[in-house]
ModelCIF file with pLDDT and N, C-alpha, C, O atoms, coordinates in Angstrom:
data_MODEL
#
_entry.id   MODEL 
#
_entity.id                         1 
_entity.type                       polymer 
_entity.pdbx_number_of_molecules   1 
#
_entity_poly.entity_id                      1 
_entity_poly.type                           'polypeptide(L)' 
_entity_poly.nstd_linkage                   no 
_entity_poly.nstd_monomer                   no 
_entity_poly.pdbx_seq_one_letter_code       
;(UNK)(UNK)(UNK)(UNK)(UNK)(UNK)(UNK)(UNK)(UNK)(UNK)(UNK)(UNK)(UNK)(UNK)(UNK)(UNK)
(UNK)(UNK)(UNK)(UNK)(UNK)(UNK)(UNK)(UNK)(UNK)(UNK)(UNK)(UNK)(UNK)(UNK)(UNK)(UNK)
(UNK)(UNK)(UNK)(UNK)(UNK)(UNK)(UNK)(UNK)(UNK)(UNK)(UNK)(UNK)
;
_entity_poly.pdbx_seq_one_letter_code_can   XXXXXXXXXXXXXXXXXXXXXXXXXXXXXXXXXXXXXXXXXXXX 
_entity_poly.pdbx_strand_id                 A 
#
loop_
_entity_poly_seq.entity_id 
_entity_poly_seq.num 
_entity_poly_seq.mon_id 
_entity_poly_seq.hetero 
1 1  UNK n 
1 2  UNK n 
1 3  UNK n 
1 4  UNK n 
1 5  UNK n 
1 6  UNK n 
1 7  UNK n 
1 8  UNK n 
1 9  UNK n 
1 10 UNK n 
1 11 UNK n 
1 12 UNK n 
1 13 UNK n 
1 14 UNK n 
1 15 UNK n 
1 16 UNK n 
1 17 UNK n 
1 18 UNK n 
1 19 UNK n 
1 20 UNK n 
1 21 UNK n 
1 22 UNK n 
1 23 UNK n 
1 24 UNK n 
1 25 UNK n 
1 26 UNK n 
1 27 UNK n 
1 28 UNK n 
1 29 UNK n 
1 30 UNK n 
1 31 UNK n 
1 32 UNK n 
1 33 UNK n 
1 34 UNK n 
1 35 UNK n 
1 36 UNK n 
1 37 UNK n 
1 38 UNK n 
1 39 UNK n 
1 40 UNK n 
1 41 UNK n 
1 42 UNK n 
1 43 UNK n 
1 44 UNK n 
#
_struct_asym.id          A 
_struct_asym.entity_id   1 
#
loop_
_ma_qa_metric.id 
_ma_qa_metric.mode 
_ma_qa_metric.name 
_ma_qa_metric.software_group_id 
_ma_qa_metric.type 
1 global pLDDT . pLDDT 
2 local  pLDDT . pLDDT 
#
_ma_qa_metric_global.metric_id      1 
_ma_qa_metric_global.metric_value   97.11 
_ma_qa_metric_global.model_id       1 
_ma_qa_metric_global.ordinal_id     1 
#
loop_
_ma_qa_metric_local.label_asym_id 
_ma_qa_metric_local.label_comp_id 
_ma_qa_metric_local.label_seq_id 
_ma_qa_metric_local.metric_id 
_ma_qa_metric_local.metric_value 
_ma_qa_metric_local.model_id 
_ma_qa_metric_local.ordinal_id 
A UNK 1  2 98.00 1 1  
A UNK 2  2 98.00 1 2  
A UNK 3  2 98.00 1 3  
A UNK 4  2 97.00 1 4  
A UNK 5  2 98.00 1 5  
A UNK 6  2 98.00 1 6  
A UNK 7  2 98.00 1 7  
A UNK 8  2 98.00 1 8  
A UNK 9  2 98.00 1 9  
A UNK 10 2 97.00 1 10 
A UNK 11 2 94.00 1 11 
A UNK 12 2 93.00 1 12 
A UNK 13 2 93.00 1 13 
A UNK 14 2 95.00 1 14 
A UNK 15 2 98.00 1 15 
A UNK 16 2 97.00 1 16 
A UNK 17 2 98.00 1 17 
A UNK 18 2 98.00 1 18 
A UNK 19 2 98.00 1 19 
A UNK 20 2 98.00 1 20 
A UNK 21 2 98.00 1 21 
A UNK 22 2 98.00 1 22 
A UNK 23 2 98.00 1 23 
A UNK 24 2 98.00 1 24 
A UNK 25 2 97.00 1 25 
A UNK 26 2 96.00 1 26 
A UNK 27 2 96.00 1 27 
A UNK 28 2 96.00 1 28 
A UNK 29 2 98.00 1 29 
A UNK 30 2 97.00 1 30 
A UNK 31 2 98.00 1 31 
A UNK 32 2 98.00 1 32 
A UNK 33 2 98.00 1 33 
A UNK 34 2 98.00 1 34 
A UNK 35 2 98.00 1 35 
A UNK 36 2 98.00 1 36 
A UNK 37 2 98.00 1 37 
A UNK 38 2 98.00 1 38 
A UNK 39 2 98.00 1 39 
A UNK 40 2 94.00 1 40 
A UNK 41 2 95.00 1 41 
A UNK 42 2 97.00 1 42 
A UNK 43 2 97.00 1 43 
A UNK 44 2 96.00 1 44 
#
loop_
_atom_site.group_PDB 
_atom_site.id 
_atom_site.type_symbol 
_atom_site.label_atom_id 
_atom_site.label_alt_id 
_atom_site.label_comp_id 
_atom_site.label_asym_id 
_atom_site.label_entity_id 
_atom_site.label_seq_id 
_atom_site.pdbx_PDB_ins_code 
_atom_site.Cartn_x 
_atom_site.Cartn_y 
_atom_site.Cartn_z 
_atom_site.occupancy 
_atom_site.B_iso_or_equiv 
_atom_site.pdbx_formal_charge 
_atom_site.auth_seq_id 
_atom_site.auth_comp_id 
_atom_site.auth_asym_id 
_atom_site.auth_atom_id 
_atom_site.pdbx_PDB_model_num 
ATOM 1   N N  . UNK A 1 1  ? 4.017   3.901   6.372   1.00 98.00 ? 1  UNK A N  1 
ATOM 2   C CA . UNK A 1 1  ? 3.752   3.526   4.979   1.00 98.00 ? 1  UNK A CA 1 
ATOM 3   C C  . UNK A 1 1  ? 2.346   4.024   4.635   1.00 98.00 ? 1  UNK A C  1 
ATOM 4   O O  . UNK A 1 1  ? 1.496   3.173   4.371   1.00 98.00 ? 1  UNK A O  1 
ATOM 5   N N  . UNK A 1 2  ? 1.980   5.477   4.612   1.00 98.00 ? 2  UNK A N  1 
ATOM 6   C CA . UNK A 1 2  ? 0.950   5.917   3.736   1.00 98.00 ? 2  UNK A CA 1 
ATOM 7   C C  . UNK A 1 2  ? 0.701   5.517   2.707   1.00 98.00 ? 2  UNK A C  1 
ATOM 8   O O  . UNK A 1 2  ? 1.308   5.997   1.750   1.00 98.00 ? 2  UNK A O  1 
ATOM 9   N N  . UNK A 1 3  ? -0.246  4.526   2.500   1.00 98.00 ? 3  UNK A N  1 
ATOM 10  C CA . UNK A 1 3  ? -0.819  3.828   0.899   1.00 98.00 ? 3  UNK A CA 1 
ATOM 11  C C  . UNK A 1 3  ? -2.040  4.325   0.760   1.00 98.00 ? 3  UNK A C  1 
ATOM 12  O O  . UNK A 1 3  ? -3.040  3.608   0.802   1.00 98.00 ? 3  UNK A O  1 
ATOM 13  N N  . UNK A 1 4  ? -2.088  5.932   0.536   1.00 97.00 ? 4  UNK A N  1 
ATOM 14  C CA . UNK A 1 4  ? -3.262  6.802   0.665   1.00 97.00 ? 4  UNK A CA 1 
ATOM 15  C C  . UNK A 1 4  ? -3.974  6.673   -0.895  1.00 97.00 ? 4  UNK A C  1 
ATOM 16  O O  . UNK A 1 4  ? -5.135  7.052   -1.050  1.00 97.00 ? 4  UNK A O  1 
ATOM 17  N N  . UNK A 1 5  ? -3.132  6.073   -2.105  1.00 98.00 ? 5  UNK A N  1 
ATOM 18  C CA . UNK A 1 5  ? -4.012  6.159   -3.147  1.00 98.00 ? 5  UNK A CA 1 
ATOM 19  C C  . UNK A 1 5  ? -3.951  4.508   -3.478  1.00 98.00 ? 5  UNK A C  1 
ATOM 20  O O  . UNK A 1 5  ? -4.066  4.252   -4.677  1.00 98.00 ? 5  UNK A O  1 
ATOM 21  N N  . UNK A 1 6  ? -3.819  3.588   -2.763  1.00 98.00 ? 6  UNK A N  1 
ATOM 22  C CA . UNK A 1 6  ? -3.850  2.181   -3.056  1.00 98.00 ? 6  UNK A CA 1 
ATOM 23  C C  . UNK A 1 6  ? -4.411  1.763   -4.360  1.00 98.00 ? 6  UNK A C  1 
ATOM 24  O O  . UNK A 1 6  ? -3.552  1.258   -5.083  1.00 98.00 ? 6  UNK A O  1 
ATOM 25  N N  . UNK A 1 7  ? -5.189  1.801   -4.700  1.00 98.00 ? 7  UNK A N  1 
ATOM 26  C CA . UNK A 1 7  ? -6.381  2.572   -5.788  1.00 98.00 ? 7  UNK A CA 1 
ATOM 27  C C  . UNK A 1 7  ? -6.804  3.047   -7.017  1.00 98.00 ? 7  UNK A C  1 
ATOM 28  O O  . UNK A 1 7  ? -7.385  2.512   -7.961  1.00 98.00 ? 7  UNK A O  1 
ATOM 29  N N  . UNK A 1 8  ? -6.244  4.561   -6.732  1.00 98.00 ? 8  UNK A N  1 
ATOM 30  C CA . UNK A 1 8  ? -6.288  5.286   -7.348  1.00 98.00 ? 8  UNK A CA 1 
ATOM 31  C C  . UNK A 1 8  ? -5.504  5.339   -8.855  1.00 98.00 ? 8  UNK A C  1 
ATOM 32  O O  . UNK A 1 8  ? -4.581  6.084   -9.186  1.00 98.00 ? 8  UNK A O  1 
ATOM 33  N N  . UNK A 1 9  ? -6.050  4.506   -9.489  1.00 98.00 ? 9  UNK A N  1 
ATOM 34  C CA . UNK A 1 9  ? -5.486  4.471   -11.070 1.00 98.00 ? 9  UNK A CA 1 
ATOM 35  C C  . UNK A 1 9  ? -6.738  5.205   -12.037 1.00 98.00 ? 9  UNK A C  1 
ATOM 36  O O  . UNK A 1 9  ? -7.965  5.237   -11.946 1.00 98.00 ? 9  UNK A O  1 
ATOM 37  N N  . UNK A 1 10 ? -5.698  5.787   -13.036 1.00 97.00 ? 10 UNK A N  1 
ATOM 38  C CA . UNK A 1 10 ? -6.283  6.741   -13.947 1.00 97.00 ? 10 UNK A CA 1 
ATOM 39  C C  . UNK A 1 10 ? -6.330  5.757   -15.116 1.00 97.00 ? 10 UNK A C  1 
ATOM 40  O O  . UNK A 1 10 ? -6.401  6.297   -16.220 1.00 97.00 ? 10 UNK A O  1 
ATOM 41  N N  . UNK A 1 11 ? -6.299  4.123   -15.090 1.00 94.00 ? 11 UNK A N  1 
ATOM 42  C CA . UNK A 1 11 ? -6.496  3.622   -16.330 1.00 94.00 ? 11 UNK A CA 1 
ATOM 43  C C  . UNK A 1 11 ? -6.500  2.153   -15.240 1.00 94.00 ? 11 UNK A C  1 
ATOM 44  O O  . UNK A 1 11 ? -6.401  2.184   -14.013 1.00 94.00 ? 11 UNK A O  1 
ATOM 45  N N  . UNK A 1 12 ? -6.679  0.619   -16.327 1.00 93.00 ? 12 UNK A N  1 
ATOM 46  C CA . UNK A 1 12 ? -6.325  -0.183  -16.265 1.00 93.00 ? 12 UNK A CA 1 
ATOM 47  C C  . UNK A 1 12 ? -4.985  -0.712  -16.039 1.00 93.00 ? 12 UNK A C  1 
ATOM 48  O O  . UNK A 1 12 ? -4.688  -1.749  -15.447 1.00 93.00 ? 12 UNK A O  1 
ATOM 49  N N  . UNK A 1 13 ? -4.192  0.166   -16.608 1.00 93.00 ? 13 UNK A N  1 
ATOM 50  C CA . UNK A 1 13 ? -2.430  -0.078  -16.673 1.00 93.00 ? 13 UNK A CA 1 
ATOM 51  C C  . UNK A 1 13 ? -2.282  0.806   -15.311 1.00 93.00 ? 13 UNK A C  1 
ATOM 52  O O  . UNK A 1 13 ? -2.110  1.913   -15.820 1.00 93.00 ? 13 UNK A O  1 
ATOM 53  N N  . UNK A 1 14 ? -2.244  1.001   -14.043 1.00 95.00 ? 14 UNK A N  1 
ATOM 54  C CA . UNK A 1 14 ? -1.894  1.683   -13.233 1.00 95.00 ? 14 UNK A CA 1 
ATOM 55  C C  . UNK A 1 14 ? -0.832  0.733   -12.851 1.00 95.00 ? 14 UNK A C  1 
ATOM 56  O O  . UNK A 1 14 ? -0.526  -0.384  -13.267 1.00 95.00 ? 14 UNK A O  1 
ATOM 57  N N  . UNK A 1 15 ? -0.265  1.671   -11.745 1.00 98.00 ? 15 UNK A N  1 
ATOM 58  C CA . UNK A 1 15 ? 1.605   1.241   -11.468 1.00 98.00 ? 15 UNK A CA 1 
ATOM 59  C C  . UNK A 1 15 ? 1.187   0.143   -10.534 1.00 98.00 ? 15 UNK A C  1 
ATOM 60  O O  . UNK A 1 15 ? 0.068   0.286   -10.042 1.00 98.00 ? 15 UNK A O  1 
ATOM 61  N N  . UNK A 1 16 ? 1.957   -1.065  -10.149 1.00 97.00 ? 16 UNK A N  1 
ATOM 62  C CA . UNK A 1 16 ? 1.727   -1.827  -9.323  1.00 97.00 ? 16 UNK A CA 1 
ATOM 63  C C  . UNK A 1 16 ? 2.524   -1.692  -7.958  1.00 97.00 ? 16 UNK A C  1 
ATOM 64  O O  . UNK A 1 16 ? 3.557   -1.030  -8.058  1.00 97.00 ? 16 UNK A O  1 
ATOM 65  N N  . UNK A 1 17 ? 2.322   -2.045  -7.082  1.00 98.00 ? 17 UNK A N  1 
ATOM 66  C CA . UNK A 1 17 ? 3.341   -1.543  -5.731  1.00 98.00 ? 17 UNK A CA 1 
ATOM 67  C C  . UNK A 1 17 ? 3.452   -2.917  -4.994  1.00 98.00 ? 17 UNK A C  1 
ATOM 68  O O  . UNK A 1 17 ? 2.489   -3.556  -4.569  1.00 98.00 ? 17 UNK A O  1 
ATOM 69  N N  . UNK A 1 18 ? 4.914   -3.321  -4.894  1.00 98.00 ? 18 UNK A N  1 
ATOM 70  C CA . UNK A 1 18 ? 5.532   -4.918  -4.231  1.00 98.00 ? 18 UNK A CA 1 
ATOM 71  C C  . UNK A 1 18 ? 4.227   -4.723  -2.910  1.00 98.00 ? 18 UNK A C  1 
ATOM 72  O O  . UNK A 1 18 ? 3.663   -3.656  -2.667  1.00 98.00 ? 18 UNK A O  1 
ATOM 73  N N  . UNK A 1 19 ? 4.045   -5.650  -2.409  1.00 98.00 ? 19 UNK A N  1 
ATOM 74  C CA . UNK A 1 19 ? 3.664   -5.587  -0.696  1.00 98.00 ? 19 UNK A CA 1 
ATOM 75  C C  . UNK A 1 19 ? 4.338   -5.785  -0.081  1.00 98.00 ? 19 UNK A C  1 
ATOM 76  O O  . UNK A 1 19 ? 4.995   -6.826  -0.054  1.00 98.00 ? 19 UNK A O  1 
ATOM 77  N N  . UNK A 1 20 ? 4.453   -4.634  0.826   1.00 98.00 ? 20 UNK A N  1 
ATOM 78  C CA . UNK A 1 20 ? 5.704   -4.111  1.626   1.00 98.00 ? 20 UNK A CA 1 
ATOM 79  C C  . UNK A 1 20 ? 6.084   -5.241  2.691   1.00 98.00 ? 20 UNK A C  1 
ATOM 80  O O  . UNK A 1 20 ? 7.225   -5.580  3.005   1.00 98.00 ? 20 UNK A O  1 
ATOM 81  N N  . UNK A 1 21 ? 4.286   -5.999  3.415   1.00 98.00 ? 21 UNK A N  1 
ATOM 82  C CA . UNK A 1 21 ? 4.885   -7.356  4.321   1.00 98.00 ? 21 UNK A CA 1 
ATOM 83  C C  . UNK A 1 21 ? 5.784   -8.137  3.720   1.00 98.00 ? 21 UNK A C  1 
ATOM 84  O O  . UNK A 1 21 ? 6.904   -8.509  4.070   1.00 98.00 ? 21 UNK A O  1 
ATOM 85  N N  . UNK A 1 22 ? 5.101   -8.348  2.707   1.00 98.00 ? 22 UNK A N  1 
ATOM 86  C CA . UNK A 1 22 ? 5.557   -10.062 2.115   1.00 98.00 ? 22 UNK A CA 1 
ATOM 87  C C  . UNK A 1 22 ? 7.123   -9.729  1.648   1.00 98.00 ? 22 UNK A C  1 
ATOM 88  O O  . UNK A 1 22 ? 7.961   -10.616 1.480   1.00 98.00 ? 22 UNK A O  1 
ATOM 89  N N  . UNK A 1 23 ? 7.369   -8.382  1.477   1.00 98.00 ? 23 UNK A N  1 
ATOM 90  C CA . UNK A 1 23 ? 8.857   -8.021  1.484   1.00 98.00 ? 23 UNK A CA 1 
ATOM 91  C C  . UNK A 1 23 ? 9.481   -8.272  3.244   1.00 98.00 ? 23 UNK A C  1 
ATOM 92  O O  . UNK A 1 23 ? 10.373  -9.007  3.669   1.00 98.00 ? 23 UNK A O  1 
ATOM 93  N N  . UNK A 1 24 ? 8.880   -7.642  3.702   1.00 98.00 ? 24 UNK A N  1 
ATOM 94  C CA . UNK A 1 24 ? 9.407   -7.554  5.436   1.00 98.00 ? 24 UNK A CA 1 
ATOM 95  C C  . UNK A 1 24 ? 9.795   -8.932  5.672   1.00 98.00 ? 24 UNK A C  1 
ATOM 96  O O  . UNK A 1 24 ? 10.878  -9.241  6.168   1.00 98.00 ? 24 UNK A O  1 
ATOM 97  N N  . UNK A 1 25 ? 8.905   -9.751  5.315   1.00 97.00 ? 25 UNK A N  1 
ATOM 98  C CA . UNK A 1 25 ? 8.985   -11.456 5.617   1.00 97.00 ? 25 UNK A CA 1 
ATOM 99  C C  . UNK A 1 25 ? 10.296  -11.870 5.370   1.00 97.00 ? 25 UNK A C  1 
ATOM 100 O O  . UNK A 1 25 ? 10.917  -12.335 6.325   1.00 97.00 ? 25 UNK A O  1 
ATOM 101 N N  . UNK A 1 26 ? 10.862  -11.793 4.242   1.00 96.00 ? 26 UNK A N  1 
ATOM 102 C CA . UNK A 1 26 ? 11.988  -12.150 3.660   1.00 96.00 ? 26 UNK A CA 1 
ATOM 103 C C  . UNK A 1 26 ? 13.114  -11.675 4.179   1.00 96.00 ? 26 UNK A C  1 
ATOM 104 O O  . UNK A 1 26 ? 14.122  -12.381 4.194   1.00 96.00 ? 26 UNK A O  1 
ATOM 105 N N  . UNK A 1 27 ? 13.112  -10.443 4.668   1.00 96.00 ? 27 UNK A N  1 
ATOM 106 C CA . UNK A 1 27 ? 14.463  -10.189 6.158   1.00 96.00 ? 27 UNK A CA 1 
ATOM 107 C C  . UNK A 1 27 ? 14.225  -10.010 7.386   1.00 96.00 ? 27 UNK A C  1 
ATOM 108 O O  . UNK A 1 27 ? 15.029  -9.364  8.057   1.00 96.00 ? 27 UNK A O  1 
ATOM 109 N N  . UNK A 1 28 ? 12.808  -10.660 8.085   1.00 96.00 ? 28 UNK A N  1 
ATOM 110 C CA . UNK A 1 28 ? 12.844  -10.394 9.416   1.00 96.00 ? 28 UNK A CA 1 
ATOM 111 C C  . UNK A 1 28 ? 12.389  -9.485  10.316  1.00 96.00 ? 28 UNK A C  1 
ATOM 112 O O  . UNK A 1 28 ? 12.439  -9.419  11.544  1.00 96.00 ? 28 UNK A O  1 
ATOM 113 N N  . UNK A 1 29 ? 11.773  -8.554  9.161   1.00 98.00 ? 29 UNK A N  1 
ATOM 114 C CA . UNK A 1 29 ? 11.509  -7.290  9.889   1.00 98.00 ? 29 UNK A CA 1 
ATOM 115 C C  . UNK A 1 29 ? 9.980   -6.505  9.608   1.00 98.00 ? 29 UNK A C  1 
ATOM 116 O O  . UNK A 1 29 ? 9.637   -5.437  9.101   1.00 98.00 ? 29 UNK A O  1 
ATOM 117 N N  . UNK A 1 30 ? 9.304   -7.641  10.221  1.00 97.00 ? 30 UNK A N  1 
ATOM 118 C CA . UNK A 1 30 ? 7.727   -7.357  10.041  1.00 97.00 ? 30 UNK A CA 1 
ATOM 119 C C  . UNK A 1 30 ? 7.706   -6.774  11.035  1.00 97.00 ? 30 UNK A C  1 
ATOM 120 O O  . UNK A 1 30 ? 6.616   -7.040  11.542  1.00 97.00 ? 30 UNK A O  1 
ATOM 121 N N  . UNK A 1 31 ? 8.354   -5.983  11.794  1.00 98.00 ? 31 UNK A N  1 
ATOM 122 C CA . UNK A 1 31 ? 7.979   -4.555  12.923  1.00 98.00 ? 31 UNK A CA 1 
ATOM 123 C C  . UNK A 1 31 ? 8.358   -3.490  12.588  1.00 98.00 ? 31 UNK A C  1 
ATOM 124 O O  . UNK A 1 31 ? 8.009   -2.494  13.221  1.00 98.00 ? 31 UNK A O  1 
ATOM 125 N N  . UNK A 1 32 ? 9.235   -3.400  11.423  1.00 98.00 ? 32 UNK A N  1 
ATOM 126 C CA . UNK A 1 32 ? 9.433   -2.087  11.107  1.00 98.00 ? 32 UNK A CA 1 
ATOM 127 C C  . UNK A 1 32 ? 8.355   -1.027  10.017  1.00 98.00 ? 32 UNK A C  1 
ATOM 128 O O  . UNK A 1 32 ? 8.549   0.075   9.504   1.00 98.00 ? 32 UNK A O  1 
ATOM 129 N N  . UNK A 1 33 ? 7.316   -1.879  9.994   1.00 98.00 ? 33 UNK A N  1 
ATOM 130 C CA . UNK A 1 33 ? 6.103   -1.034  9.178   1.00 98.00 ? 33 UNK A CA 1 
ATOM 131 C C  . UNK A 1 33 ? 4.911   -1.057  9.941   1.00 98.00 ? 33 UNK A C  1 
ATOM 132 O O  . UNK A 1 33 ? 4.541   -1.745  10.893  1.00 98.00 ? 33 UNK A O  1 
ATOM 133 N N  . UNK A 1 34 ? 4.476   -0.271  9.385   1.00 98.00 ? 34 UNK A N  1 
ATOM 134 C CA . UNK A 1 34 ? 3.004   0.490   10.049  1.00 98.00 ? 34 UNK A CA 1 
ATOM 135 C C  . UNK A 1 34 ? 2.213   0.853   8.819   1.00 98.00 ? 34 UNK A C  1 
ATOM 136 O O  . UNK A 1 34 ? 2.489   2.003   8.475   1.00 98.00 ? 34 UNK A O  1 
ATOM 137 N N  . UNK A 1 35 ? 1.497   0.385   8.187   1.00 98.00 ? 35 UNK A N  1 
ATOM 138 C CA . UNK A 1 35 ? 1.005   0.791   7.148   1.00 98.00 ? 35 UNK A CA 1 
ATOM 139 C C  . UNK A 1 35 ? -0.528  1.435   7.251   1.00 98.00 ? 35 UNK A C  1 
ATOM 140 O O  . UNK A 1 35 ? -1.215  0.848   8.087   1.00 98.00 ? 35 UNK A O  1 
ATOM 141 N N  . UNK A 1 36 ? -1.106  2.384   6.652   1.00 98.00 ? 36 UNK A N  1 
ATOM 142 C CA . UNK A 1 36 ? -2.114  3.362   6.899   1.00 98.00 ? 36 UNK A CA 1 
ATOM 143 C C  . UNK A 1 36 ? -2.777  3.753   4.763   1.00 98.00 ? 36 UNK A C  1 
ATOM 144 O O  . UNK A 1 36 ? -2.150  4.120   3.770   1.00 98.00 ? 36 UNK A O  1 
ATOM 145 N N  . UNK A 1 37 ? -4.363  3.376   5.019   1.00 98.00 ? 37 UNK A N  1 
ATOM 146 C CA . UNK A 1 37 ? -5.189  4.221   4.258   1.00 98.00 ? 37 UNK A CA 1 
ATOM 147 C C  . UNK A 1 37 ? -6.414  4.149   4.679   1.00 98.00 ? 37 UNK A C  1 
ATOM 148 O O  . UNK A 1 37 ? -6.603  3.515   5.718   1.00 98.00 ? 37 UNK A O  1 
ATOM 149 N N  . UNK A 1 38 ? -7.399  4.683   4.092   1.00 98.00 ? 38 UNK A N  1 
ATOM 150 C CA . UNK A 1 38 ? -8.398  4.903   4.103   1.00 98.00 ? 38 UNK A CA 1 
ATOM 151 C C  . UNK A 1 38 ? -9.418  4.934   2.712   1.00 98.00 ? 38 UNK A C  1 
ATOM 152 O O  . UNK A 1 38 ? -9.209  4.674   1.527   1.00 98.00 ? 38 UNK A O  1 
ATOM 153 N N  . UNK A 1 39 ? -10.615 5.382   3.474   1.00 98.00 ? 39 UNK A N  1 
ATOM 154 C CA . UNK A 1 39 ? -11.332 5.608   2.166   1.00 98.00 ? 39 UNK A CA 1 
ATOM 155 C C  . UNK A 1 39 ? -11.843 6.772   1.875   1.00 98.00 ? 39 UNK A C  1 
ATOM 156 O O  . UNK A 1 39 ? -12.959 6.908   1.374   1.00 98.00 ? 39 UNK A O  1 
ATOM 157 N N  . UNK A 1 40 ? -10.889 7.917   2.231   1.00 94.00 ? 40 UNK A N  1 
ATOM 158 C CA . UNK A 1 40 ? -11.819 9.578   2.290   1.00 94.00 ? 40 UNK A CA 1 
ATOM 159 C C  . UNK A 1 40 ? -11.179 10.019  0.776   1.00 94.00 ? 40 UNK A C  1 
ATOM 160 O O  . UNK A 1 40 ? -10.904 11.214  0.677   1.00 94.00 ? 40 UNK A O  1 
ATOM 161 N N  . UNK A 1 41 ? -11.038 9.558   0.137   1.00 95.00 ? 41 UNK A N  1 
ATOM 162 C CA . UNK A 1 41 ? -11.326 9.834   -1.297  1.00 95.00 ? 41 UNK A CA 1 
ATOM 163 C C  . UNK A 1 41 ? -11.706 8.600   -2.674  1.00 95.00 ? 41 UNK A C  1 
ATOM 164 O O  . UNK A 1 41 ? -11.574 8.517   -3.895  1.00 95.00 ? 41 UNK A O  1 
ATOM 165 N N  . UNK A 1 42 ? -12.275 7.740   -1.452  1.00 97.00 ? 42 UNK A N  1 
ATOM 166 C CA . UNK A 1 42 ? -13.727 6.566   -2.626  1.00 97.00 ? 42 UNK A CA 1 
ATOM 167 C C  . UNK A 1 42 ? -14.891 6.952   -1.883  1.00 97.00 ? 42 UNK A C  1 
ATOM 168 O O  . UNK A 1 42 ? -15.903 7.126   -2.561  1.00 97.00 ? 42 UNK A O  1 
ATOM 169 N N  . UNK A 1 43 ? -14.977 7.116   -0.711  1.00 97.00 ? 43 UNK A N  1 
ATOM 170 C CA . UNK A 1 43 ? -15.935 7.547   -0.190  1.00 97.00 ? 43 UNK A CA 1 
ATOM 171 C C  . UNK A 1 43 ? -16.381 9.251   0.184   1.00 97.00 ? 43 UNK A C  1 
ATOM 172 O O  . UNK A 1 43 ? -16.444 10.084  -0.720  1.00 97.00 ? 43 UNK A O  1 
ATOM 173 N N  . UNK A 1 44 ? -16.616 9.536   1.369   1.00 96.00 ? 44 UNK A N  1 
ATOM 174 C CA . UNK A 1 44 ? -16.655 10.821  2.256   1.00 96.00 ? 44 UNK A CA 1 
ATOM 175 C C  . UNK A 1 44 ? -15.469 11.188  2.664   1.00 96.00 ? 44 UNK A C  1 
ATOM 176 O O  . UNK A 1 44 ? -15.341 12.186  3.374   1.00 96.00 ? 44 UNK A O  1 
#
């Protein structure tokens, strides 16, 4: 689960995205994600 622009909104109205745990929770399957970002485009 690359959430490489978590972020990255071009306004106030940017898209919202469910959280993928608190979904996992609800069938059991908080091992099937791996989720990954960073900050090499807010930062360096």
């Amino acid at each position: 689960w690359d959430n490489a622009y978590i972020i990255h909104d071009f306004s106030d109205r940017g898209d919202n995205l469910y959280n993928i745990f608190d979904a996992l929770k609800l069938y059991g399957n908080e091992d099937m994600v791996i989720e990954f970002t960073s900050t090499s485009k807010i930062s360096f």
